[in-house]
Protein backbone atom coordinates (compact mmCIF):
# COMPACT_ATOMS: atom_id res chain seq x y z
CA UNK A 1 0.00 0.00 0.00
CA UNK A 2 1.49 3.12 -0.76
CA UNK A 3 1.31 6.40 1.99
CA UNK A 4 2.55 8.96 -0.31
CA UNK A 5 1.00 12.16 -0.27
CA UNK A 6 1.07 14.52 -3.09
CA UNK A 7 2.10 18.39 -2.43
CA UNK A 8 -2.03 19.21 -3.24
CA UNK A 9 -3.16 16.64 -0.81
CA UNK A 10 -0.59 17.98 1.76
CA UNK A 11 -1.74 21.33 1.50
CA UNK A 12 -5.54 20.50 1.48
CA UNK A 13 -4.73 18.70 5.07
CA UNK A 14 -1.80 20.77 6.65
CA UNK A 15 -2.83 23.62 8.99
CA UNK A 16 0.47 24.90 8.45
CA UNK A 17 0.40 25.94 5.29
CA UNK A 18 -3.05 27.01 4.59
CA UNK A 19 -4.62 29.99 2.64
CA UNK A 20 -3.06 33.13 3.47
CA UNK A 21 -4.80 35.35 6.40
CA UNK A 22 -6.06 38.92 6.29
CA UNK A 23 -3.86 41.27 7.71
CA UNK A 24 -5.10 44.35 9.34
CA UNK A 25 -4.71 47.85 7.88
CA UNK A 26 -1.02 48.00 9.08
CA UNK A 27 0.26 45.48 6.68
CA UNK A 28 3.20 46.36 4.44
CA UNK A 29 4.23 46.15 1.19
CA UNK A 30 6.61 43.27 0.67
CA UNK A 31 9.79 45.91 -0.05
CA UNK A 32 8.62 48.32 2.66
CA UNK A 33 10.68 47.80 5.99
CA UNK A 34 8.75 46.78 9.56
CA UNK A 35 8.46 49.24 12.18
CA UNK A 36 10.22 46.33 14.90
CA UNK A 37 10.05 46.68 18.65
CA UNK A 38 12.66 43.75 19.98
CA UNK A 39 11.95 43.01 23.86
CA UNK A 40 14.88 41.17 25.29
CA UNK A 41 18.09 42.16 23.40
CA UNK A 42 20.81 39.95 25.42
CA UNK A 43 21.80 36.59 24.76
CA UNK A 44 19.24 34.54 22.50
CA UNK A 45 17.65 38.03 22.17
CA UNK A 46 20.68 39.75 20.91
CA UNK A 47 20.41 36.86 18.12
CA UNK A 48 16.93 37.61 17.55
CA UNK A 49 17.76 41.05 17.13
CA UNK A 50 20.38 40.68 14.87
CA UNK A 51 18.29 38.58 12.58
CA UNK A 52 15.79 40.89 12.30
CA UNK A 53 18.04 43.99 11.90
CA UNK A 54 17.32 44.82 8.69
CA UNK A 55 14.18 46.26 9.07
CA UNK A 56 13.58 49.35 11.05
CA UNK A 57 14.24 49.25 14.66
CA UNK A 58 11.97 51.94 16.04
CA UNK A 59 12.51 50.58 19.63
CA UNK A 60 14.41 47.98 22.21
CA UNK A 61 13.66 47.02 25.15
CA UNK A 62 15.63 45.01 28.30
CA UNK A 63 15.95 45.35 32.15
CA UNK A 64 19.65 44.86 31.94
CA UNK A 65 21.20 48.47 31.33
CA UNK A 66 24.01 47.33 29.93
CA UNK A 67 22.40 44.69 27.71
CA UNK A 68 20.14 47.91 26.35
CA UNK A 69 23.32 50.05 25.61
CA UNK A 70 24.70 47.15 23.36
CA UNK A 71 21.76 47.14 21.33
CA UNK A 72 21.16 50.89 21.23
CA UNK A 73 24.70 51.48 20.05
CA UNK A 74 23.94 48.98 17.19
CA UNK A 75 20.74 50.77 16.09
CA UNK A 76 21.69 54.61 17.58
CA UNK A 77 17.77 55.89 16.66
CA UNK A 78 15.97 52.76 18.84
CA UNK A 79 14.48 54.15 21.67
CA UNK A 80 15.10 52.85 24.68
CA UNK A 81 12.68 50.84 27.38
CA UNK A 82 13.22 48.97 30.90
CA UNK A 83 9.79 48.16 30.69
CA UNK A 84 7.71 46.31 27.93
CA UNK A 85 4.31 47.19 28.69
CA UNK A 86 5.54 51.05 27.63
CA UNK A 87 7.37 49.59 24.34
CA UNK A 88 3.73 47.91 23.13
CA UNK A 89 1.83 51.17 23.87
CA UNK A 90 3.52 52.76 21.10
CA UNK A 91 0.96 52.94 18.16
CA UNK A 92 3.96 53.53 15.46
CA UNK A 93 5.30 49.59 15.96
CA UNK A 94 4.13 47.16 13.45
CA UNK A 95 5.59 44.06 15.48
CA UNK A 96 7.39 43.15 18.72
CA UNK A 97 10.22 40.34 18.96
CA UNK A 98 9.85 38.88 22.32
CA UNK A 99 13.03 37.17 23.91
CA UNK A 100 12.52 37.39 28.10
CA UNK A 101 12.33 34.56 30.37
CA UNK A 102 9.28 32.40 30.09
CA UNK A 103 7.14 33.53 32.94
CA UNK A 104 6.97 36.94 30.40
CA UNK A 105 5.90 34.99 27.44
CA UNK A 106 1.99 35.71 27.61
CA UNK A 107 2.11 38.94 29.24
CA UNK A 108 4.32 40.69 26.62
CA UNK A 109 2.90 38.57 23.52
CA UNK A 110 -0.91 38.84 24.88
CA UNK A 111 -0.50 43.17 25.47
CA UNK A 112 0.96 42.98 22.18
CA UNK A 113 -1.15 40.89 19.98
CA UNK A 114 -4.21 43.01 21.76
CA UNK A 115 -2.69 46.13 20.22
CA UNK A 116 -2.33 45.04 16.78
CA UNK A 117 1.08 43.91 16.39
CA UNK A 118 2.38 40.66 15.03
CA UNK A 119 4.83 38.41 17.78
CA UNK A 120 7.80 36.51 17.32
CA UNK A 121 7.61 35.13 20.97
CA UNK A 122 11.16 32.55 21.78
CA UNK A 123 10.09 28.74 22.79
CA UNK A 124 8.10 27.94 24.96
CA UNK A 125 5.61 29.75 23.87
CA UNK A 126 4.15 30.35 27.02
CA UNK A 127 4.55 29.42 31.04
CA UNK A 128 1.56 28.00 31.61
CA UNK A 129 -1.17 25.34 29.94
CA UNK A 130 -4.09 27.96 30.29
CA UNK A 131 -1.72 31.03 28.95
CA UNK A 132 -0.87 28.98 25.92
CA UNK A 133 -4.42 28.74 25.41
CA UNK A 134 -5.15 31.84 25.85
CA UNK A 135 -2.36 32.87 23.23
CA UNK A 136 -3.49 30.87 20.92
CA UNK A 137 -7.26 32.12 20.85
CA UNK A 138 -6.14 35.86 21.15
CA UNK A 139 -4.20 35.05 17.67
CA UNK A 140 -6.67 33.31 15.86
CA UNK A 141 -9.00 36.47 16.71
CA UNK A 142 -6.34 38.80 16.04
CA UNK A 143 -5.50 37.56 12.71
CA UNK A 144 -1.61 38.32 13.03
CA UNK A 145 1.70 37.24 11.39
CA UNK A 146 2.69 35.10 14.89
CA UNK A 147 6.13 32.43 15.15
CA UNK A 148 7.16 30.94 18.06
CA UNK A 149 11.27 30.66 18.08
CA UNK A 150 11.69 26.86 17.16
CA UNK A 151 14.75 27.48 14.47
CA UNK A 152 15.19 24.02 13.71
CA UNK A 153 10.87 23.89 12.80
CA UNK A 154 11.63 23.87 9.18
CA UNK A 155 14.92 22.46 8.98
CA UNK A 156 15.74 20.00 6.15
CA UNK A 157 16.45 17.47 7.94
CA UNK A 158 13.28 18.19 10.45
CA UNK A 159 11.21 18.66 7.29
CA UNK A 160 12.55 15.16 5.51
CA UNK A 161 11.34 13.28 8.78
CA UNK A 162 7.58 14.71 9.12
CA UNK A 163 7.60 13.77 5.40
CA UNK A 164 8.34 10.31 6.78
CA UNK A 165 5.85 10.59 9.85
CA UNK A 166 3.42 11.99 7.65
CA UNK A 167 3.45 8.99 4.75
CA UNK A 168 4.35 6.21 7.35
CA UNK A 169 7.66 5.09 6.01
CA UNK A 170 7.87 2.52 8.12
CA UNK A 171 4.12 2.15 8.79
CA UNK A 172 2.26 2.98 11.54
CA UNK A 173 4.15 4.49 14.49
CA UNK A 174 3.79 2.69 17.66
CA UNK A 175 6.09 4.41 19.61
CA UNK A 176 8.16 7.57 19.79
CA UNK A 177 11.33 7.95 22.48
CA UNK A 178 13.19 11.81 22.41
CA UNK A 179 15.94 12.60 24.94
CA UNK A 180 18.02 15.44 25.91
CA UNK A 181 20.92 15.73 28.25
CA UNK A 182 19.42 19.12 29.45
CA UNK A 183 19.59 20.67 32.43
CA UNK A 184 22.53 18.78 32.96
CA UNK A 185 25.54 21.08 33.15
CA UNK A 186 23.42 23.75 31.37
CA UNK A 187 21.23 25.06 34.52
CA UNK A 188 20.16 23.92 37.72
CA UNK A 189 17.58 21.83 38.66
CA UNK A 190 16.41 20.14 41.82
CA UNK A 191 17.56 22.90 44.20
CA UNK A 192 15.96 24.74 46.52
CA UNK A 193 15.10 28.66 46.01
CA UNK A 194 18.00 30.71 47.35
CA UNK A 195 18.47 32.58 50.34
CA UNK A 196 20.69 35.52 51.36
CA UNK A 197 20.88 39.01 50.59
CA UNK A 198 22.29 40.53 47.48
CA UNK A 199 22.39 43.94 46.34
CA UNK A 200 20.93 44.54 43.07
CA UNK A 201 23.10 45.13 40.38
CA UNK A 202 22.97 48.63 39.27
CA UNK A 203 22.14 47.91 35.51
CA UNK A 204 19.42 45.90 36.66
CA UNK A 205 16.08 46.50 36.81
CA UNK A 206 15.02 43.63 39.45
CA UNK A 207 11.55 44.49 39.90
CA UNK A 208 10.77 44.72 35.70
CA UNK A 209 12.50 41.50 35.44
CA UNK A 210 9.91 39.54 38.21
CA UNK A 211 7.38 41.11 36.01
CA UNK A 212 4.25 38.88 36.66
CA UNK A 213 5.47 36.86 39.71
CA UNK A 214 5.34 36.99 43.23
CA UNK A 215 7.89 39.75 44.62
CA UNK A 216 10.93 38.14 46.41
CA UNK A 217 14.93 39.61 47.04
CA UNK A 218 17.01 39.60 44.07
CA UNK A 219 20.00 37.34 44.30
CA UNK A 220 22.05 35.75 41.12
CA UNK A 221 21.06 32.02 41.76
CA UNK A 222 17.85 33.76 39.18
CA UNK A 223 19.23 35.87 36.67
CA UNK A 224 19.91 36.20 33.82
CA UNK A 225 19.76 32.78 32.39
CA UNK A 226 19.28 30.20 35.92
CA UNK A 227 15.74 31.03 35.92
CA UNK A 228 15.10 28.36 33.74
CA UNK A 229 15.06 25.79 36.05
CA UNK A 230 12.59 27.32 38.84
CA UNK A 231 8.87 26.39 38.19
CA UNK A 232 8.16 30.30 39.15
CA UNK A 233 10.28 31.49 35.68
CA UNK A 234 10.99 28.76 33.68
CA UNK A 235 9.50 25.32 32.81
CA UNK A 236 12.74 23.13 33.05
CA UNK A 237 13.99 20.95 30.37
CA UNK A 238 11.08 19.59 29.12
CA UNK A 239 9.66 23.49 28.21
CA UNK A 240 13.19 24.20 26.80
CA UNK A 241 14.03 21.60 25.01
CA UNK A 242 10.95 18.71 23.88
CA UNK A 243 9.66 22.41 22.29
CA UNK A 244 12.64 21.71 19.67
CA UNK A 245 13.04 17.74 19.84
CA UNK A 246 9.08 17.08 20.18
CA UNK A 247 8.34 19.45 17.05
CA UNK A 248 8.83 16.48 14.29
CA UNK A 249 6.78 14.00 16.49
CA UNK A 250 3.99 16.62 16.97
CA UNK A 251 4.07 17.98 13.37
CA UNK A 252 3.77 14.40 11.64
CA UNK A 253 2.34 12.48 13.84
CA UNK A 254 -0.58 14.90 14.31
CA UNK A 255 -0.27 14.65 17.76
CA UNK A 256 -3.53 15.62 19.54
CA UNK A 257 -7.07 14.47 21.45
CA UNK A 258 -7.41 13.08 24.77
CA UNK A 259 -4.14 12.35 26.26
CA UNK A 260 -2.56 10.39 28.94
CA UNK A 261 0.50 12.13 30.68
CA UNK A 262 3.07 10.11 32.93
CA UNK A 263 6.25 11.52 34.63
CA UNK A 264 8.38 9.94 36.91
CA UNK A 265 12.09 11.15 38.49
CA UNK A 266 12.99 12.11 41.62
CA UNK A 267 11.20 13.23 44.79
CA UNK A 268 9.31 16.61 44.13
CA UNK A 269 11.25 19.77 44.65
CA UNK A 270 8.71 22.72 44.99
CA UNK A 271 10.98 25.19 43.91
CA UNK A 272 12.05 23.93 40.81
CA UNK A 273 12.04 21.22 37.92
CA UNK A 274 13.87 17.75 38.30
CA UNK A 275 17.17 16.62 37.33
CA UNK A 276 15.82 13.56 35.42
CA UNK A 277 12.28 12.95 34.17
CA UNK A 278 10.71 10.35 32.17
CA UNK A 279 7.46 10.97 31.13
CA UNK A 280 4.92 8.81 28.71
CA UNK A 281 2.11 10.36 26.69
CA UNK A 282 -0.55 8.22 25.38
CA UNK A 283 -2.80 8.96 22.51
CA UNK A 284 -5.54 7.19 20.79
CA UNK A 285 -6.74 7.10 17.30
CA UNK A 286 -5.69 10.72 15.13
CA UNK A 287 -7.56 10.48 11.86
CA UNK A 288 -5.80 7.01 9.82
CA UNK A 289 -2.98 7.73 13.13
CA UNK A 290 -2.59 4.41 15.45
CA UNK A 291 -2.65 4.95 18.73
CA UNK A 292 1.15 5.96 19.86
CA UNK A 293 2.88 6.30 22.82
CA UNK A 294 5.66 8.97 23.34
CA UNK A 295 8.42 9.06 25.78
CA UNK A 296 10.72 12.40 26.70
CA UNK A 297 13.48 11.11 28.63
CA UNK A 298 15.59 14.56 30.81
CA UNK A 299 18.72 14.94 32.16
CA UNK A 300 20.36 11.71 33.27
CA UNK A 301 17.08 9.52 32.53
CA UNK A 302 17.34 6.85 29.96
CA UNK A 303 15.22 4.28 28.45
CA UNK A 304 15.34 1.11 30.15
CA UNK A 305 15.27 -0.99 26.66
CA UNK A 306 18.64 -1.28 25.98
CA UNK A 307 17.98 -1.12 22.08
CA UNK A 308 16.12 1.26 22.46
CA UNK A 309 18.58 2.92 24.46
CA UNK A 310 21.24 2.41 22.09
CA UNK A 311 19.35 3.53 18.71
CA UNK A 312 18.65 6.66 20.53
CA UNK A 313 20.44 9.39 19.50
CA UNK A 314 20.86 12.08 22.13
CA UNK A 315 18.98 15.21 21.95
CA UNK A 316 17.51 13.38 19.18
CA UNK A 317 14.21 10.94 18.45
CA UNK A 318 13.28 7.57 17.75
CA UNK A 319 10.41 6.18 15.62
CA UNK A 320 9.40 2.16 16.32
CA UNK A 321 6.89 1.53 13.02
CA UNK A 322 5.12 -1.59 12.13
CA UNK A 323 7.82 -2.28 9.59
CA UNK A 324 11.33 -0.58 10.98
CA UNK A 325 12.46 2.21 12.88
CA UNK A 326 14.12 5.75 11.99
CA UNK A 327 15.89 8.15 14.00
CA UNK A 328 17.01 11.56 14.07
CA UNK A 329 19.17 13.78 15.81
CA UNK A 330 18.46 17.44 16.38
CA UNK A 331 19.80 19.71 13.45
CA UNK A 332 20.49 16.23 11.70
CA UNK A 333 18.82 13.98 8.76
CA UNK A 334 16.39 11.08 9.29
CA UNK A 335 17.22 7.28 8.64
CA UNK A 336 15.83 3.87 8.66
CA UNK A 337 18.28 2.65 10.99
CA UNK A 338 16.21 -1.08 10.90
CA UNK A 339 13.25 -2.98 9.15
CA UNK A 340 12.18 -1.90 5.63
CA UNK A 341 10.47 1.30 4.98
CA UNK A 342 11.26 4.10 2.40
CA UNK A 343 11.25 7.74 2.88
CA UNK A 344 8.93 9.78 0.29
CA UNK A 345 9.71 12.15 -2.31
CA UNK A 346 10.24 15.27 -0.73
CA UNK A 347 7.04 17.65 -0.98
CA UNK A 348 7.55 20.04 2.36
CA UNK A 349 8.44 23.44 0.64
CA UNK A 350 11.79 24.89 2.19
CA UNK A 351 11.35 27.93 4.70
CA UNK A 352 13.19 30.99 3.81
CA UNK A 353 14.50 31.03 7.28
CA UNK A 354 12.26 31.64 10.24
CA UNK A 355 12.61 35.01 11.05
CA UNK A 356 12.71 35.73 7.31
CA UNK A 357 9.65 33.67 7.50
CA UNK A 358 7.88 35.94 9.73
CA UNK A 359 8.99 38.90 8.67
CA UNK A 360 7.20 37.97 5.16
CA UNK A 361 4.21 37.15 6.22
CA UNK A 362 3.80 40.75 8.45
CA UNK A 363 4.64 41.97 5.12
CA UNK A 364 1.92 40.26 2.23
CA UNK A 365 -0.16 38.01 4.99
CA UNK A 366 2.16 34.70 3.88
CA UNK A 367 1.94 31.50 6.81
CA UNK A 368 3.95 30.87 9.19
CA UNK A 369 5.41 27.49 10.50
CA UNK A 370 4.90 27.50 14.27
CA UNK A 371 2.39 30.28 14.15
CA UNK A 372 0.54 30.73 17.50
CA UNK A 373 -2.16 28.52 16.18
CA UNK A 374 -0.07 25.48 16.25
CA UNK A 375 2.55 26.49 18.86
CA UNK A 376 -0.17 26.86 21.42
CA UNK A 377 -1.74 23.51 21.52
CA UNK A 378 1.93 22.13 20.77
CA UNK A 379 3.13 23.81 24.15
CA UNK A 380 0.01 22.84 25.69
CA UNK A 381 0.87 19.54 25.75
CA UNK A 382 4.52 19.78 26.16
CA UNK A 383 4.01 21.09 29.76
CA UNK A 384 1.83 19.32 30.48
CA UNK A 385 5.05 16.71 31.24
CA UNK A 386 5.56 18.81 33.85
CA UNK A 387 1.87 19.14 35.55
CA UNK A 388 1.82 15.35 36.20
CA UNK A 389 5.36 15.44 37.28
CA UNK A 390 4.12 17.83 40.15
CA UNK A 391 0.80 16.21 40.54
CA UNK A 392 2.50 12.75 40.93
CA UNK A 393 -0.07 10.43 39.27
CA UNK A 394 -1.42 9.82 35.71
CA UNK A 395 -3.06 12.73 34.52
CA UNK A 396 -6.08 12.62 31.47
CA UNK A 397 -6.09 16.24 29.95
CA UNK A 398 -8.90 16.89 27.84
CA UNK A 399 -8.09 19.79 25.08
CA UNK A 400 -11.53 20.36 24.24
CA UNK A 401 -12.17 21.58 27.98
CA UNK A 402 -8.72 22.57 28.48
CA UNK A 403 -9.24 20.75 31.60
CA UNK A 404 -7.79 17.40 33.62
CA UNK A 405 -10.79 15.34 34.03
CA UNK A 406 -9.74 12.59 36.29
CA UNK A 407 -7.72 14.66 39.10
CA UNK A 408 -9.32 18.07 39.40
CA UNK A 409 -6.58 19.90 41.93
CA UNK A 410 -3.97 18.83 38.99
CA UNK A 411 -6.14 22.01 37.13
CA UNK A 412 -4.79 24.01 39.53
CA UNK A 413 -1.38 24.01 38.14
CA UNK A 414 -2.60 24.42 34.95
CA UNK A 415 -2.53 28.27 35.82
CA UNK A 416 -1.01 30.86 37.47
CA UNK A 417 -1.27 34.19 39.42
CA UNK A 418 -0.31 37.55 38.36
CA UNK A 419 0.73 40.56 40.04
CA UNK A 420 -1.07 43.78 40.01
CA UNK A 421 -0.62 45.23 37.07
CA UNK A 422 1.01 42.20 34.73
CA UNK A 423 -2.35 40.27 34.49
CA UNK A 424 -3.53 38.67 31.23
C-alpha cells in the first residue's frame, strides 16, 4: 500500500500551510521595511535582534542596562525601554520580537497581539497550559503574522522526517522515544530557592524583570539565564528543550485528542524542575494515526530498553513503526536505521529562514510554520510533562475543555497568578 501524499493533498490537510490570512490595515508592502520593537536584546535576544536587523528598529527594550546600551549602540535611533508594557503602547510599531524569560511569554505577547502587532515570541511559547491557550485564541482572533522561536521547525532534515511521519515510512508508528541531556551542566535543577541578601546590580532592573510573579529579594542564583530551572520562571527541560526535539513527532504524527500524561524522576522539589524525568504520553486514534505512545526522557534519565537505548540518538528521536524504525538527531537527517520502509519524495516546501519567515508574512499576509495557532496547543501539551510530574499520578487532559478530568486539583497548576498590574 502506498502512503505517499502529493504536495495538493498535503496542502488541502496541513494547517500549516493554509490559505493566506487577512492582515489588518497595518500590513506592508513586501519591499517596505517593519516598524520592529525587539523586547529582550541579550543573549538569545541579541540573536533575535540581529536577525531581524534589517528592518527598522523603532525601539528595544531590556531590564539589563548594559544589555540595552549594546543594542542601542547597534541601532543609535531605537528608543530605549526597561519596561515592555511602555514599548507595546507605542501605536507607530508594526511588530514586537519577544526574547525574556518564560514567565513573560503571555504577558508581553498577549499586550501585544491586543494592540495590533504581530509576535515573534522565543520557545516555549508560554509558562503555563491555560496562557498557551489563551495565546493561541487571542491570535486566531487577532489575525496576526505570529512564530514561536523553534529554528530548527523547518529544517531539512526536520522537514525530511515529518515527510516520513506523515506517509508512514515505516508504517504505523507505535512508539516515539526523544531525549536530551538538558539541564545537565546547562542550569540547575532540583535545588531549593536561594536565600541571602544581594544587592541589586545597578544595571538591573530587578523588579521589571519579576514582572508577573510573586515579589521576592534579588540574588544571582535567578538571573539572567538560571531562571530556567525554577517552576516560578521557567518550565525546566522539558519546556526548553521537547519544544525543539518534540516538534517532528507533533508535526507528523498529528499529535492531539485526549491524552494520557506520565512523569516519573525524583522526589518533588517545589521550587524547581527535576534533574531527570521520564514521562509517557498516550494517545488514541488521530484520523488514519494508530494509537502511539511517546516518551521524553531529561537529564540523566534513559530508556530502560537497551535497544532502544542504544538507537537513541541524544537530543535526538526515535520512531518504532510496524515495519522498521528511523531516527534523528536534532539539526540532523532522518534514517531507517532497521526494518524496511522508504522515505517519500520530498514535498515540504523549504522555509526561507524563520525570522525571514515571519517577517514575510507581516509583510503580504504569507503563513507561518509554528504560528501561534499550532505552537499553542503544541506547548500545551509539552508542559503538560511537567503538571503530572508535580501532581504525581497519571493525569487525562482533555483539550476540548482545556481541563484534567480525572484529578481536578492537577487544574490548579494548569494556571497561574499575576501581580497587580502584569495580568492577562
Amino acid at each position: 500500500m502506498s502512503h505517499k501524499i502529493s504536495r495538493r493533498s498535503f496542502a488541502r490537510k496541513s494547517a500549516i500551510f493554509s490559505a493566506p490570512f487577512i492582515l489588518p490595515t497595518s500590513a506592508r508592502g513586501a519591499n517596505e521595511r517593519l516598524n520592529l520593537g525587539v523586547i529582550g536584546v541579550g543573549g538569545k535576544g541579541a540573536s533575535n535582534l540581529a536577525s531581524v536587523g534589517g528592518e527598522n528598529i523603532v525601539a528595544v527594550c531590556d531590564v539589563d542596562k548594559n544589555r540595552l546600551a549594546g543594542a542601542k549602540n547597534r541601532h543609535p535611533n531605537a528608543v530605549e525601554y526597561t519596561d515592555y508594557r511602555k514599548l507595546i503602547e507605542r501605536t507607530d510599531i508594526d511588530a514586537v520580537v519577544v526574547t525574556v524569560p518564560d514567565h513573560n511569554h503571555a504577558p508581553a505577547t498577549l499586550r501585544a497581539l491586543r494592540s495590533g502587532k504581530h509576535v515573534y515570541c522565543e520557545k516555549p511559547l508560554t509558562h503555563t497550559v491555560e496562557e498557551a491557550r489563551v495565546v493561541a485564541a487571542e491570535a486566531k482572533r487577532q489575525k496576526l503574522a505570529t512564530q514561536m522561536g523553534t529554528q530548527n521547525h523547518e529544517a531539512p532534515g526536520y522537514l525530511r522526517l515529518v515527510e516520513m511521519l506523515e506517509t508512514k515510512a515505516v508504517g504505523q508508528v507505535r512508539e516515539a522515544h526523544i531525549i536530551t541531556d538538558r539541564p545537565g551542566k546547562w542550569w540547575p535543577q532540583g535545588v531549593n530557592a536561594p536565600t541571602g541578601k544581594h544587592d541589586i546590580p545597578a544595571h538591573l532592573d530587578w523588579d521589571l524583570w519579576l514582572g508577573p510573579a510573586k515579589a521576592r529579594p534579588y540574588n544571582p542564583a535567578y538571573a539572567p539565564f538560571k531562571w530556567r530551572g525554577f517552576w516560578d520562571f521557567g518550565c525546566g527541560a522539558i519546556g526548553d528543550m521537547a519544544i525543539h526535539l518534540m516538534d517532528p513527532s507533533f508535526w507528523g504524527l498529528k499529535l492531539g485528542g485526549k491524552v494520557k500524561v506520565t512523569s516519573e524522576g525524583p522526589a518533588l522539589n517545589s521550587d524547581s524542575a527535576p534533574t531527570w524525568m521520564i514521562t509517557k504520553f498516550e494517545f488514541g486514534n488521530r484520523g488514519d494515526f494508530a494509537p502511539v505512545n511517546v516518551y521524553w526522557y531529561e537529564g540523566t534519565a534513559r530508556p530502560q530498553d537497551g535497544k532502544v537505548a542504544e538507537q537513541l540518538p541524544m537530543n535526538g528521536s526515535l520512531f518504532i513503526g510496524d515495519t522498521g524504525r528511523i531516527a534523528c538527531a536534532h539539526g540532523g537527517n532522518p534514517s531507517i536505521i532497521e526494518g524496511t520502509g522508504e522515505a517519500p519524495k520530498p514535498y515540504l516546501p523549504a522555509s526561507p529562514g524563520h525570522h525571514a519567515q515571519w517577517i514575510q508574512a507581516c509583510k503580504t499576509g504569507s503563513r507561518t510554520g509554528s504560528n501561534f495557532e499550532y505552537a499553542g496547543p503544541f506547548t500545551e501539551l509539552v508542559l503538560l510533562g511537567n503538571v503530572a510530574f508535580r501532581v504525581g499520578e497519571t493525569i487525562e487532559y482533555d483539550p476540548e475543555v482545556g481541563k484534567v478530568i480525572n484529578i481536578d486539583d492537577a487544574n490548579s497548576l494548569l494556571r497561574k497568578d499575576y501581580r497587580k498590574g502584569w495580568e492577562i
